[in-house]
C-alpha atoms as a PDB file:
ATOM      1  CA  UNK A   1     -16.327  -1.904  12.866  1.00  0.00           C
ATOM      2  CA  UNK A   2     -13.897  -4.357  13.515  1.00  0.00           C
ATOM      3  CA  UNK A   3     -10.024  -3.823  12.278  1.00  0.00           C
ATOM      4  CA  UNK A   4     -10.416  -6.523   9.715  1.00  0.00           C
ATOM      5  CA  UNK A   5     -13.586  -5.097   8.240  1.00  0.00           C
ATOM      6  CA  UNK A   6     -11.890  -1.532   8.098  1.00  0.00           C
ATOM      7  CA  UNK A   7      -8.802  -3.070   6.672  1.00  0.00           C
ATOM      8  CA  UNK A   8     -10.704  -4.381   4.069  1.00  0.00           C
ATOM      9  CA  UNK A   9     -12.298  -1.125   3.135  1.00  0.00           C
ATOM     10  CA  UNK A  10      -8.946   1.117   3.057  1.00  0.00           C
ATOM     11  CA  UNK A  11      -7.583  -1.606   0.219  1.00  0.00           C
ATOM     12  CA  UNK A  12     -11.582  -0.962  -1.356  1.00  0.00           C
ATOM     13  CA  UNK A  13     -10.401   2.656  -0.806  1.00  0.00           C
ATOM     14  CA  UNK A  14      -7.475   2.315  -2.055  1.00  0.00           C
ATOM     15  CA  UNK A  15      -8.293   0.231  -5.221  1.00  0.00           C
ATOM     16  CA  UNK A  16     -11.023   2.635  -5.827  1.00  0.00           C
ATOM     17  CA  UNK A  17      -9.148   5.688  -6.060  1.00  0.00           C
ATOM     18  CA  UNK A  18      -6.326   3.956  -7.514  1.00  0.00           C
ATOM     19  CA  UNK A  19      -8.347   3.056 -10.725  1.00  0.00           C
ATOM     20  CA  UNK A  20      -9.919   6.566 -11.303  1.00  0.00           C
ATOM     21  CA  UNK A  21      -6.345   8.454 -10.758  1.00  0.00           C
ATOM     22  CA  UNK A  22      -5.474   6.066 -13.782  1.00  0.00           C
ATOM     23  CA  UNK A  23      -8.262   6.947 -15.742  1.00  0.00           C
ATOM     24  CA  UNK A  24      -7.359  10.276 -15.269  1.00  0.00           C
ATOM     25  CA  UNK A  25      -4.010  10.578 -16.036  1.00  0.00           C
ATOM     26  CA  UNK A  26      -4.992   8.575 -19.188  1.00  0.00           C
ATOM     27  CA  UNK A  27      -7.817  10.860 -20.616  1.00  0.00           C
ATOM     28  CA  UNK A  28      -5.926  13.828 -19.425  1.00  0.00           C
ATOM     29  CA  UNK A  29      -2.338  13.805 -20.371  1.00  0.00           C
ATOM     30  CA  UNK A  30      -1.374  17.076 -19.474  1.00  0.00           C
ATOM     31  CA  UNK A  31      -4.016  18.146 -16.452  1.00  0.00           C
ATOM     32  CA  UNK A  32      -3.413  18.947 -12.831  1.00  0.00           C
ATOM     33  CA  UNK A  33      -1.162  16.505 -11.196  1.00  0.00           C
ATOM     34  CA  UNK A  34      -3.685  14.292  -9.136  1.00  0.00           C
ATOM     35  CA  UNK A  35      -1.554  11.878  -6.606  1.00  0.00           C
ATOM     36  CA  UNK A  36      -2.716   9.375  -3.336  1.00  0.00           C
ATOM     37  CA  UNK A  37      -0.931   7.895  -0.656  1.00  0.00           C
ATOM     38  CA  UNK A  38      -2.463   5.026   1.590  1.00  0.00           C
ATOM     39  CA  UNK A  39      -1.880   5.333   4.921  1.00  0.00           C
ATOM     40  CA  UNK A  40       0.576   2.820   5.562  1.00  0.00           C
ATOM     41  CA  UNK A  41       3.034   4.997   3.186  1.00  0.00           C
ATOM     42  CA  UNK A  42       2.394   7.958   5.428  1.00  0.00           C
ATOM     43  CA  UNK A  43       2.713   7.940   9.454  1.00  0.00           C
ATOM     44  CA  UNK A  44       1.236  11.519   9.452  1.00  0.00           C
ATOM     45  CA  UNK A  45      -2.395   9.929   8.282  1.00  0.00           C
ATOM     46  CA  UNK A  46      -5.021   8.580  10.345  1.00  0.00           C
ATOM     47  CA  UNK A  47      -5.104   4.386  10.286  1.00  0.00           C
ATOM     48  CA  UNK A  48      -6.895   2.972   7.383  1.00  0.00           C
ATOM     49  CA  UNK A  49      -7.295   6.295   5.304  1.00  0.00           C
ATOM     50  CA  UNK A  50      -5.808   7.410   1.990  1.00  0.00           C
ATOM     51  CA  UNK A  51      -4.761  11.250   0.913  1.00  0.00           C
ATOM     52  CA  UNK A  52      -6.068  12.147  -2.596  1.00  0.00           C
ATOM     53  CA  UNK A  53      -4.236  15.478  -3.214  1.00  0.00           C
ATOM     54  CA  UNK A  54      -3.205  18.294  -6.176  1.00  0.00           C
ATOM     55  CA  UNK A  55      -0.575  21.139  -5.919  1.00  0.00           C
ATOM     56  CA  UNK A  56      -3.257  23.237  -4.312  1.00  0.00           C
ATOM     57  CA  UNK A  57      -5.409  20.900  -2.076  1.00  0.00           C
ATOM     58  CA  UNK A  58      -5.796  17.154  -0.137  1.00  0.00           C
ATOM     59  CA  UNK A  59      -8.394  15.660   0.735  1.00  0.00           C
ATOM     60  CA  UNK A  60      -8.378  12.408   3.289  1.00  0.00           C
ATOM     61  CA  UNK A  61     -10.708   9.847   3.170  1.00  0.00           C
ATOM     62  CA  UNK A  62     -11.227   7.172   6.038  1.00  0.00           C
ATOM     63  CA  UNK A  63     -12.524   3.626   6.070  1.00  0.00           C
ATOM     64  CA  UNK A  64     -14.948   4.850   8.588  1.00  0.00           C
ATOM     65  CA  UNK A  65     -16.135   7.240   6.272  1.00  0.00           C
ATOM     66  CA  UNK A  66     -16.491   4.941   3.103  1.00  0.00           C
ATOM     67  CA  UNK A  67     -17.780   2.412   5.105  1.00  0.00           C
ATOM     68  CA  UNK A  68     -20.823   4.380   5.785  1.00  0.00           C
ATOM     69  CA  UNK A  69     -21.166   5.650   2.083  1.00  0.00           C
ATOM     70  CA  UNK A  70     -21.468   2.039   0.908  1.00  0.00           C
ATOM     71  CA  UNK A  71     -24.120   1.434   2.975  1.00  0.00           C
END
């Protein structure tokens, strides 16, 4: 996959992941602390991924990785 095409599926990831957090937080106001963080906000994460993570675990998703889910 070409960088454009996986650029295109971190902001998918991104966007994605964004949304639910905010569903989240908005159906449960007082629940475990859910946060992400794209990888251009975090030189410690592989290129075009994002970190989904709570106080007791993470979780990193890649475009390479969604890519393949979508199809």
């Amino acid at each position: 996959m070409r960088d454009v095409g996986l650029f295109a599926a971190s902001e998918r990831i991104e966007q994605v992941i964004s949304s639910v957090l905010i569903g989240y937080r908005l159906a449960i106001r007082s629940g475990t602390a859910v946060e992400s963080i794209p990888w251009h906000r975090d030189d410690a994460l592989p290129r075009y991924s994002v970190r989904v993570s709570t106080p007791d675990d993470s979780i990193v998703d890649t475009a390479l990785v969604w890519a393949c889910r979508d199809e």
